[in-house]
N, C-alpha and C. Protein backbone atom coordinates (compact mmCIF):
# COMPACT_ATOMS: atom_id res chain seq x y z
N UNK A 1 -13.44 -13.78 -31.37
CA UNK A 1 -12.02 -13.51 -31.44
C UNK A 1 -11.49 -13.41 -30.01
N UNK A 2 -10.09 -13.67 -29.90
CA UNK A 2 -9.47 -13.74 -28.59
C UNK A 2 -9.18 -12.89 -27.93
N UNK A 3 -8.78 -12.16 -26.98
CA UNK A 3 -7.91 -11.09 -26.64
C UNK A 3 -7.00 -10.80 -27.27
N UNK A 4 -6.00 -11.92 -27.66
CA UNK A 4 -4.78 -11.49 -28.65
C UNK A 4 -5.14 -11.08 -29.76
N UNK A 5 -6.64 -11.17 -30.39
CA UNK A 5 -6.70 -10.90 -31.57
C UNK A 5 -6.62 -12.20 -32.61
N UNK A 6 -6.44 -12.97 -31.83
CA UNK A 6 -6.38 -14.43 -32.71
C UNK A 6 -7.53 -14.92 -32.93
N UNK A 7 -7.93 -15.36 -33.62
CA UNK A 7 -9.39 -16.48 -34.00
C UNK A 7 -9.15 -17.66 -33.43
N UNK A 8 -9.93 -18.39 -32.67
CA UNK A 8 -10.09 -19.76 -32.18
C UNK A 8 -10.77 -20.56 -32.40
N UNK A 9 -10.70 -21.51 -33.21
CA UNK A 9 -11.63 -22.71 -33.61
C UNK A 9 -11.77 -23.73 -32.82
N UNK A 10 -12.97 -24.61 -32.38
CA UNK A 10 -12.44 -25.56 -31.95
C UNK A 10 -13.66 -26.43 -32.73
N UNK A 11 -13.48 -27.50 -32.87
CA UNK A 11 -13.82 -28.85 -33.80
C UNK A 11 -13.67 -29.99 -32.76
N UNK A 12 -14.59 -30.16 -32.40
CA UNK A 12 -15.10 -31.44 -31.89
C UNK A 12 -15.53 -32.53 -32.49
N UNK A 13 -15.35 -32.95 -32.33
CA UNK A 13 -15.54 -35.01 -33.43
C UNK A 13 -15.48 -36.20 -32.47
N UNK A 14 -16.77 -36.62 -32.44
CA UNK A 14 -17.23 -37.38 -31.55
C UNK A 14 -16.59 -38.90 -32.12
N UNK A 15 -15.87 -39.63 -32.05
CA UNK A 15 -15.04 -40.87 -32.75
C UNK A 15 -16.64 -41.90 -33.10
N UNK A 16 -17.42 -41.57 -32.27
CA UNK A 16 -18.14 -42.93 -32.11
C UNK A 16 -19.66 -42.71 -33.30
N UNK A 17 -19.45 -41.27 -33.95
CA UNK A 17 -20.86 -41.00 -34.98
C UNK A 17 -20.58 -41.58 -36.04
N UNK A 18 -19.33 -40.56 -36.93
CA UNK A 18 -19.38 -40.67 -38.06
C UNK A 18 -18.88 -42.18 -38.93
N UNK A 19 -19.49 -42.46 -39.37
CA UNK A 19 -18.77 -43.49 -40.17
C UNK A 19 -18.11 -43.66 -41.53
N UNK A 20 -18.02 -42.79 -41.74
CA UNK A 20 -17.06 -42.18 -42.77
C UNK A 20 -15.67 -41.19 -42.19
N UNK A 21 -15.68 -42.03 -41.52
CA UNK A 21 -14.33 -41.01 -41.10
C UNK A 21 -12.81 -40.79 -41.18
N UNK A 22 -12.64 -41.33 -42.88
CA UNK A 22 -11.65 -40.99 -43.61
C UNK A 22 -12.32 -39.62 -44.22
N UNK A 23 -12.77 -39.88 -44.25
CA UNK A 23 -13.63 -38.34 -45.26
C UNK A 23 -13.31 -37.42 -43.94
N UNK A 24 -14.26 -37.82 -43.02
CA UNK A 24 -14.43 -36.60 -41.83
C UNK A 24 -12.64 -36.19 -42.05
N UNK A 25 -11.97 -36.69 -41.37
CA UNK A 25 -10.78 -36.68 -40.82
C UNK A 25 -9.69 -36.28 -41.90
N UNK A 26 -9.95 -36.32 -43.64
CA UNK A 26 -9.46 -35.57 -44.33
C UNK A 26 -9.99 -33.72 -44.11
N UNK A 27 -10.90 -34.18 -43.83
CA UNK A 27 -11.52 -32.55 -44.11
C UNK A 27 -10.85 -31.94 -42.84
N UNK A 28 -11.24 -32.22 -41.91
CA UNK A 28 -10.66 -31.67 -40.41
C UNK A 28 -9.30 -31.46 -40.92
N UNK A 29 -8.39 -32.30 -41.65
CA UNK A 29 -6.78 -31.65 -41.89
C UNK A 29 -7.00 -30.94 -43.16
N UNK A 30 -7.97 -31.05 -43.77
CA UNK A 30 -7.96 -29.39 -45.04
C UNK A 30 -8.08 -28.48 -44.20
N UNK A 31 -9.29 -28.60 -42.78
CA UNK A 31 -9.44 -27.17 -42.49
C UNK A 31 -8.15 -27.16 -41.26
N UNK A 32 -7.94 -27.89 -40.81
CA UNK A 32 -6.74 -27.72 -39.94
C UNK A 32 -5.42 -26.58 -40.68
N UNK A 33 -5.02 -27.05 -42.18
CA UNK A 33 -4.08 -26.38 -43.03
C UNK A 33 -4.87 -24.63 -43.20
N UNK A 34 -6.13 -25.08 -43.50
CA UNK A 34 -6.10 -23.75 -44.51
C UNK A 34 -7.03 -22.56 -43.13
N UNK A 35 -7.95 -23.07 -42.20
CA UNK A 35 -8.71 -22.36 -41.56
C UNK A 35 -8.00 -22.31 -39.80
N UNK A 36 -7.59 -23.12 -39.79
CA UNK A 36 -6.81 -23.84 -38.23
C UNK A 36 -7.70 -24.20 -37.32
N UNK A 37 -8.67 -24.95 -37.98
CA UNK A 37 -9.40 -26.02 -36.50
C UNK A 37 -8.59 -27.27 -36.51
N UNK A 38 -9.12 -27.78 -35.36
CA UNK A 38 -8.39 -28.69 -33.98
C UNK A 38 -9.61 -29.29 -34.46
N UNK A 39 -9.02 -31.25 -33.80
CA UNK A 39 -10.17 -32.00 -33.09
C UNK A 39 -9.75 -32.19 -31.75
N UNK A 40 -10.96 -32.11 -30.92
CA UNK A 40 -10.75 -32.66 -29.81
C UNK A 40 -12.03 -33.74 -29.25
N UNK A 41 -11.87 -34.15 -28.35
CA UNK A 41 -12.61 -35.49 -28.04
C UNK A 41 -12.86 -35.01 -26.67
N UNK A 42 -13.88 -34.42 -26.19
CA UNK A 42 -14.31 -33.62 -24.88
C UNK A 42 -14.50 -34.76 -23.86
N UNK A 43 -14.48 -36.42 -24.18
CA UNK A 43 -14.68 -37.36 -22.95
C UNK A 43 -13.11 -37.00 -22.22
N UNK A 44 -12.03 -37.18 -22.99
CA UNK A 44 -10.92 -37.04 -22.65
C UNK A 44 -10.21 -35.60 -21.80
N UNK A 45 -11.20 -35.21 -22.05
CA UNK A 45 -10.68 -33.77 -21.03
C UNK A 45 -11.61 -33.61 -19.30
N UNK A 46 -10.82 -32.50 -19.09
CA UNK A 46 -11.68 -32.38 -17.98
C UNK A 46 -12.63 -31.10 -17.61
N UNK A 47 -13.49 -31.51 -17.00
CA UNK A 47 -14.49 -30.18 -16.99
C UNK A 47 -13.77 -29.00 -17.23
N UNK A 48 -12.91 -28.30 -16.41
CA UNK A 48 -11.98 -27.05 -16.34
C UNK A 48 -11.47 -26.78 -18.18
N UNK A 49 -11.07 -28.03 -18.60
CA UNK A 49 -10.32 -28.33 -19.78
C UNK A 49 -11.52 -27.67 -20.98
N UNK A 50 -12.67 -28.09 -20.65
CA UNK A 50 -13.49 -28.29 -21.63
C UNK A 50 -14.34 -26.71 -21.51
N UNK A 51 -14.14 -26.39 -20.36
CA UNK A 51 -14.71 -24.74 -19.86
C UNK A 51 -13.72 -24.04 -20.78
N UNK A 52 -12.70 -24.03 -20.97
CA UNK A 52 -11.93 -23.18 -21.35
C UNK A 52 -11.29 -23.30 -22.92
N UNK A 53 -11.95 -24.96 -23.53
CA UNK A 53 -12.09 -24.66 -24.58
C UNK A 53 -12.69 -24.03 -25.28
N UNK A 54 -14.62 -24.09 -24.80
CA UNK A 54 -15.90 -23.89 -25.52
C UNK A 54 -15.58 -22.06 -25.47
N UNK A 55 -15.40 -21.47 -23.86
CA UNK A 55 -14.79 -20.25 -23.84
C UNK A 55 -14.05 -19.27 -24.58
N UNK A 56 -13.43 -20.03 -25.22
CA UNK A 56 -12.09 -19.69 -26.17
C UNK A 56 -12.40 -19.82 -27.81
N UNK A 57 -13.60 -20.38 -28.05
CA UNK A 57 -13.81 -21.35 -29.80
C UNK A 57 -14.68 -20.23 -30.32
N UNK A 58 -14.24 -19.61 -31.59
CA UNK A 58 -15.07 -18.98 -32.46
C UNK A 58 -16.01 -19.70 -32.83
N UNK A 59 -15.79 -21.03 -33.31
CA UNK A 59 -16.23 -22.03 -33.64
C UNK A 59 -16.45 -23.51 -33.59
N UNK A 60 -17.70 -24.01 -33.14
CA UNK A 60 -17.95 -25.08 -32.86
C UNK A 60 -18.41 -26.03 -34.17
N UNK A 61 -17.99 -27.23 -34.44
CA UNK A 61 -18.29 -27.95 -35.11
C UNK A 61 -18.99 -29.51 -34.62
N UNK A 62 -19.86 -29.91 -34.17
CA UNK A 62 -20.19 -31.23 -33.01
C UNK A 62 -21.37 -31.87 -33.98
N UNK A 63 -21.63 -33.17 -33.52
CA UNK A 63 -22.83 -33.85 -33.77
C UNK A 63 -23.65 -33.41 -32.64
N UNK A 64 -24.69 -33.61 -32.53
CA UNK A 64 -25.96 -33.62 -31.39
C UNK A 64 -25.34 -34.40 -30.08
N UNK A 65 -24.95 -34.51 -29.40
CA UNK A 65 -25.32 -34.98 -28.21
C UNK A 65 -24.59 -33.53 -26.56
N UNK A 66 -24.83 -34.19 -25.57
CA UNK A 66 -24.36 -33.48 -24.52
C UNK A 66 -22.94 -32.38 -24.67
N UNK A 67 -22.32 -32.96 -25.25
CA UNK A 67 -21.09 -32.17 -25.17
C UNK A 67 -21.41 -30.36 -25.46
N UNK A 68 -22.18 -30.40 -26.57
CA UNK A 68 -22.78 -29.30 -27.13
C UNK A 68 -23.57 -28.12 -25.67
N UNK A 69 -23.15 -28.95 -25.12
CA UNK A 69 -24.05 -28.17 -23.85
C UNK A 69 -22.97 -27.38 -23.24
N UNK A 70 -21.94 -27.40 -23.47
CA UNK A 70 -20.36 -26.63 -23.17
C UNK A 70 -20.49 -25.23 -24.44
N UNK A 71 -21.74 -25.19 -24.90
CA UNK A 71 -21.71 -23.80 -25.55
C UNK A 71 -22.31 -22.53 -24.60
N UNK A 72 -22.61 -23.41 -23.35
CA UNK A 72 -23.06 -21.98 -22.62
C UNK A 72 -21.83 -21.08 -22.09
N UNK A 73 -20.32 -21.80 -21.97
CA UNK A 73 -19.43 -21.42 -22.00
C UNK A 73 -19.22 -20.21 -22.99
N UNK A 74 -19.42 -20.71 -24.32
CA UNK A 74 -18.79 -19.56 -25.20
C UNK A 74 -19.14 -18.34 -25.45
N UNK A 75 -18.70 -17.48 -26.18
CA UNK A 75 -18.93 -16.25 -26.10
C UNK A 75 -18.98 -16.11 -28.00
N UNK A 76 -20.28 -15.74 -28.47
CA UNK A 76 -20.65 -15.42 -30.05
C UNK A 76 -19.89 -16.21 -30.80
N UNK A 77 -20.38 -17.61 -30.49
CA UNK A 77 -19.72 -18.79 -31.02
C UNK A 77 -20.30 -18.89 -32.66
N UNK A 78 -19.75 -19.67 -33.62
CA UNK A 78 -20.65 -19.99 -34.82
C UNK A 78 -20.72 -21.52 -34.42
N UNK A 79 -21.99 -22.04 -34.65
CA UNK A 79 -22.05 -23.43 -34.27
C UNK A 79 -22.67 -23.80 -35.72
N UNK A 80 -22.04 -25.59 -35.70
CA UNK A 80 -22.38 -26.51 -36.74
C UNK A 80 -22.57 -27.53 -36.10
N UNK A 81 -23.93 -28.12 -35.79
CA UNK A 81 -24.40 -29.28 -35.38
C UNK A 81 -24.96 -30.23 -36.53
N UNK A 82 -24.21 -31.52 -36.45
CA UNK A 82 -24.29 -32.23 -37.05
C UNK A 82 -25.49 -33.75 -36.69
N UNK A 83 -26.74 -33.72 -37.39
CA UNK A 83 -27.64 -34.60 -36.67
C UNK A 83 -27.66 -36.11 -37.58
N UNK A 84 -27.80 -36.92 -36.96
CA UNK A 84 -28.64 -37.90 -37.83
C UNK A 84 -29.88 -38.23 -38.16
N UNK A 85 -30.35 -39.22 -39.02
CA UNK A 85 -31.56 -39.00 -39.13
C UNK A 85 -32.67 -39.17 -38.27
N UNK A 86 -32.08 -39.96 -37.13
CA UNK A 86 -32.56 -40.82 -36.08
C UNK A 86 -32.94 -40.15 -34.96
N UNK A 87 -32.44 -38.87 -35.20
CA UNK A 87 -32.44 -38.11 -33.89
C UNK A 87 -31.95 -36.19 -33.92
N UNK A 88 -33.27 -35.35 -34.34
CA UNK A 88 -33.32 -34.13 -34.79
C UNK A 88 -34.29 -33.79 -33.71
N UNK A 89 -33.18 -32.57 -32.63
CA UNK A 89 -34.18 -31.85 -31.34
C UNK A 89 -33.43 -30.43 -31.77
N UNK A 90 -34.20 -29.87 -31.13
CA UNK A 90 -34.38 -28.03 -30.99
C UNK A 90 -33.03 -27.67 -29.91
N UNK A 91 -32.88 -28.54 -29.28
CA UNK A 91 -32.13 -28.16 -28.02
C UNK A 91 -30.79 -27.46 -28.01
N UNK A 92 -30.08 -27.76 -29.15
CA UNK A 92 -28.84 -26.71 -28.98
C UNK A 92 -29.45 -25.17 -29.72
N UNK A 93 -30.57 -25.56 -31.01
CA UNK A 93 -30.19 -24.15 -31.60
C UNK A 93 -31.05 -23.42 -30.55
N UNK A 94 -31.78 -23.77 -29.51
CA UNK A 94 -32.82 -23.39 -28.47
C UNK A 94 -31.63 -22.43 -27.17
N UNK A 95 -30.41 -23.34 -27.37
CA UNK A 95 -29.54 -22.85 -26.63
C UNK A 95 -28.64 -21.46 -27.59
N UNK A 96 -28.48 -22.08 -28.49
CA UNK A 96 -27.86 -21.00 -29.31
C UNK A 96 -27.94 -19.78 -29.60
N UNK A 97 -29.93 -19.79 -29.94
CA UNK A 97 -30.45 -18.62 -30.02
C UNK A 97 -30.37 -17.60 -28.51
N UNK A 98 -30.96 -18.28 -27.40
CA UNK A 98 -30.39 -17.84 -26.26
C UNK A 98 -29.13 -16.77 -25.61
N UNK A 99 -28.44 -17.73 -26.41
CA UNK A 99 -26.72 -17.11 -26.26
C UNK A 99 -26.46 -16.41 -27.30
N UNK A 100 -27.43 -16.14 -28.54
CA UNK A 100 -26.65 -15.57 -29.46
C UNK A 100 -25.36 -15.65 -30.25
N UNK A 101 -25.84 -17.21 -30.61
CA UNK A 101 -24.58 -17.85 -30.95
C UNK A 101 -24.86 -17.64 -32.49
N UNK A 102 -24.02 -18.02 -33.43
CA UNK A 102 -25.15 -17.81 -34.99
C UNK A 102 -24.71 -19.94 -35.07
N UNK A 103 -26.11 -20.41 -35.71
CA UNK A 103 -26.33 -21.45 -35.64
C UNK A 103 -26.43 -22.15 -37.08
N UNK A 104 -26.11 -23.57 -37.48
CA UNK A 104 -26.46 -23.94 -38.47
C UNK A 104 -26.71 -25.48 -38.06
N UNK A 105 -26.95 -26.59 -38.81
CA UNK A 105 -27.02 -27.70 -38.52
C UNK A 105 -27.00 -28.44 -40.35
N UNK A 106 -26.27 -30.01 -40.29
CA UNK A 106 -26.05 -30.38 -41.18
C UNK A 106 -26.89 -31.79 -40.64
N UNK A 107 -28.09 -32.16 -41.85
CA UNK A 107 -28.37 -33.58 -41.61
C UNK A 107 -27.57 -35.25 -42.22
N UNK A 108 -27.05 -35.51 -41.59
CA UNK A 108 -25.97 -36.93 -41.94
C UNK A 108 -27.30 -37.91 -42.04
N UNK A 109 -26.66 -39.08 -43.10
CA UNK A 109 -27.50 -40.44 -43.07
C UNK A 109 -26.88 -41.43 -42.10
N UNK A 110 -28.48 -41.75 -41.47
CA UNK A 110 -28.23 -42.44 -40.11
C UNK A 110 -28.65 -44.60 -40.15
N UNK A 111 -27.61 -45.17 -40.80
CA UNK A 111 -28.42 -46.41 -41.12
C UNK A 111 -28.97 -46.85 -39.93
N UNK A 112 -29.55 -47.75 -39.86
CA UNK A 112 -30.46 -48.21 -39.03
C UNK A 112 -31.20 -47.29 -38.22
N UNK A 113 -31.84 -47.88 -37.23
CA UNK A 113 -33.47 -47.30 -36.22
C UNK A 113 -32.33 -46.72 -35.18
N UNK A 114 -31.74 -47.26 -34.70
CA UNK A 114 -30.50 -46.84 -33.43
C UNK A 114 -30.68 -45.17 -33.39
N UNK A 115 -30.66 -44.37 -32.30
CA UNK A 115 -30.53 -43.10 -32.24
C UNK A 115 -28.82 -43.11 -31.95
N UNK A 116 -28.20 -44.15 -31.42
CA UNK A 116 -26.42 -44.10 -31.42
C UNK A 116 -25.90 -44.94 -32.80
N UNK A 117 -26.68 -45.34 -33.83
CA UNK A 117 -26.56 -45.53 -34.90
C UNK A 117 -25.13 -44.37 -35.69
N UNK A 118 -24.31 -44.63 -36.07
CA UNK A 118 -23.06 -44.10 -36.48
C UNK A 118 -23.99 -43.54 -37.72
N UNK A 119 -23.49 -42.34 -37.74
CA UNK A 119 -23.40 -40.98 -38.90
C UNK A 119 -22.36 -40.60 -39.99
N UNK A 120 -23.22 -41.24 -41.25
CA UNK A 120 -22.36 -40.68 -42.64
C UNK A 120 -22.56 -39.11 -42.62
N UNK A 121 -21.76 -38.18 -42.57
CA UNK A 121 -21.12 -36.98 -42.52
C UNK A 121 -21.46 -36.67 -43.85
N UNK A 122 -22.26 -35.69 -44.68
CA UNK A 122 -21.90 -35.64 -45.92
C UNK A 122 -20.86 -34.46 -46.41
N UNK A 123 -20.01 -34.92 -46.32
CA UNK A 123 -18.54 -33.63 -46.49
C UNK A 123 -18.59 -32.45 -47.75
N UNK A 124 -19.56 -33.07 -48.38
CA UNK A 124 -19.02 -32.31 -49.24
C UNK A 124 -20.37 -30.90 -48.74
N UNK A 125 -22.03 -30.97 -48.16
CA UNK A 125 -22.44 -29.88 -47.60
C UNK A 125 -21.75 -29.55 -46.42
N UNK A 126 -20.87 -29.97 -45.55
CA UNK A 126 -20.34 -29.40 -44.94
C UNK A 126 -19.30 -28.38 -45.08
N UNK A 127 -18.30 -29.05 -45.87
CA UNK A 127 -17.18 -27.97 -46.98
C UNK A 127 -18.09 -26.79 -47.72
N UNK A 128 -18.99 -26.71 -47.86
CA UNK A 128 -19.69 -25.93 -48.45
C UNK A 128 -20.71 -24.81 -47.55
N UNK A 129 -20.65 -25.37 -46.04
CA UNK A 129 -21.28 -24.44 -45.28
C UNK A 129 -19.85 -23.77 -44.65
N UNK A 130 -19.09 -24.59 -44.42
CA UNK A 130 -17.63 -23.83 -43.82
C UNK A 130 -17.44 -22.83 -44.87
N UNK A 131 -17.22 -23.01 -45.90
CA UNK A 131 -16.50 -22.17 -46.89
C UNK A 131 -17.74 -20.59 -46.74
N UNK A 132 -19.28 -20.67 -46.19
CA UNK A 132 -19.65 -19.53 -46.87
C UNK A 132 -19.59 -19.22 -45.54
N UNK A 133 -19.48 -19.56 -43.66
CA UNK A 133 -19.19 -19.22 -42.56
C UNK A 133 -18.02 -18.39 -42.26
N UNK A 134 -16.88 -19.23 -42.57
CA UNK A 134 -15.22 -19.34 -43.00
C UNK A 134 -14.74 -18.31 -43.77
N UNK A 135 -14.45 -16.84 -43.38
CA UNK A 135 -13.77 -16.51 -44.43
C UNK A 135 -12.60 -15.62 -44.31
């Protein structure tokens, strides 16, 4: 929670994983309406930008890669890392536990061998881990 007392979400969505991302991108505006997360796209910002998001986010929502490394920023974050099949490491909840973040992870289907192979999102365990995180 913030100083003001406000809750801060932030939702990260990497454009280049999911491939379902009418689905993704409905859900992000259910929870946008009903919970108030944001997407943001962390290439587009700048370090300072991105310090003071992760800083600020009750909640992280990301696939696996680097960006996730902007959780050493936060402060008793809830994280949702989203993996494919192609590519499942220890390294954020390794960070998480560390920081005392509370951690979860969702496995997406990853077609092909590619570890940058685009990620089907399955929305509907995700809606279903938000909702028992989320309340």
């Amino acid at each position: 929670m913030s100083q003001n007392g406000q809750v801060n979400y932030s939702f990260e969505f990497v454009k280049l994983f999911p491939i379902n991302e009418f689905e993704f991108e409905n859900l992000g505006s259910i929870t946008e309406d009903c919970r108030g997360f944001k997407e943001y796209e962390l290439e587009s910002m700048t370090f300072s930008q991105q310090v003071r998001l992760f800083n600020t986010a009750d909640y992280v929502i990301a696939p696996h890669g680097a960006g996730l490394s902007n959780l050493i920023f936060s402060k008793d974050a809830t994280v949702i890392e989203i993996f494919g099949e192609n590519v499942i490491k220890p390294t954020y909840f390794l960070l998480s536990s560390l920081l005392d973040h509370k951690y979860s992870f969702i496995l997406g289907k990853q077609p092909g061998n590619s570890r940058d192979a685009e990620i089907h999102v399955p929305i509907n365990q995700l809606e279903s881990l938000l909702n028992k995180i989320v309340s």
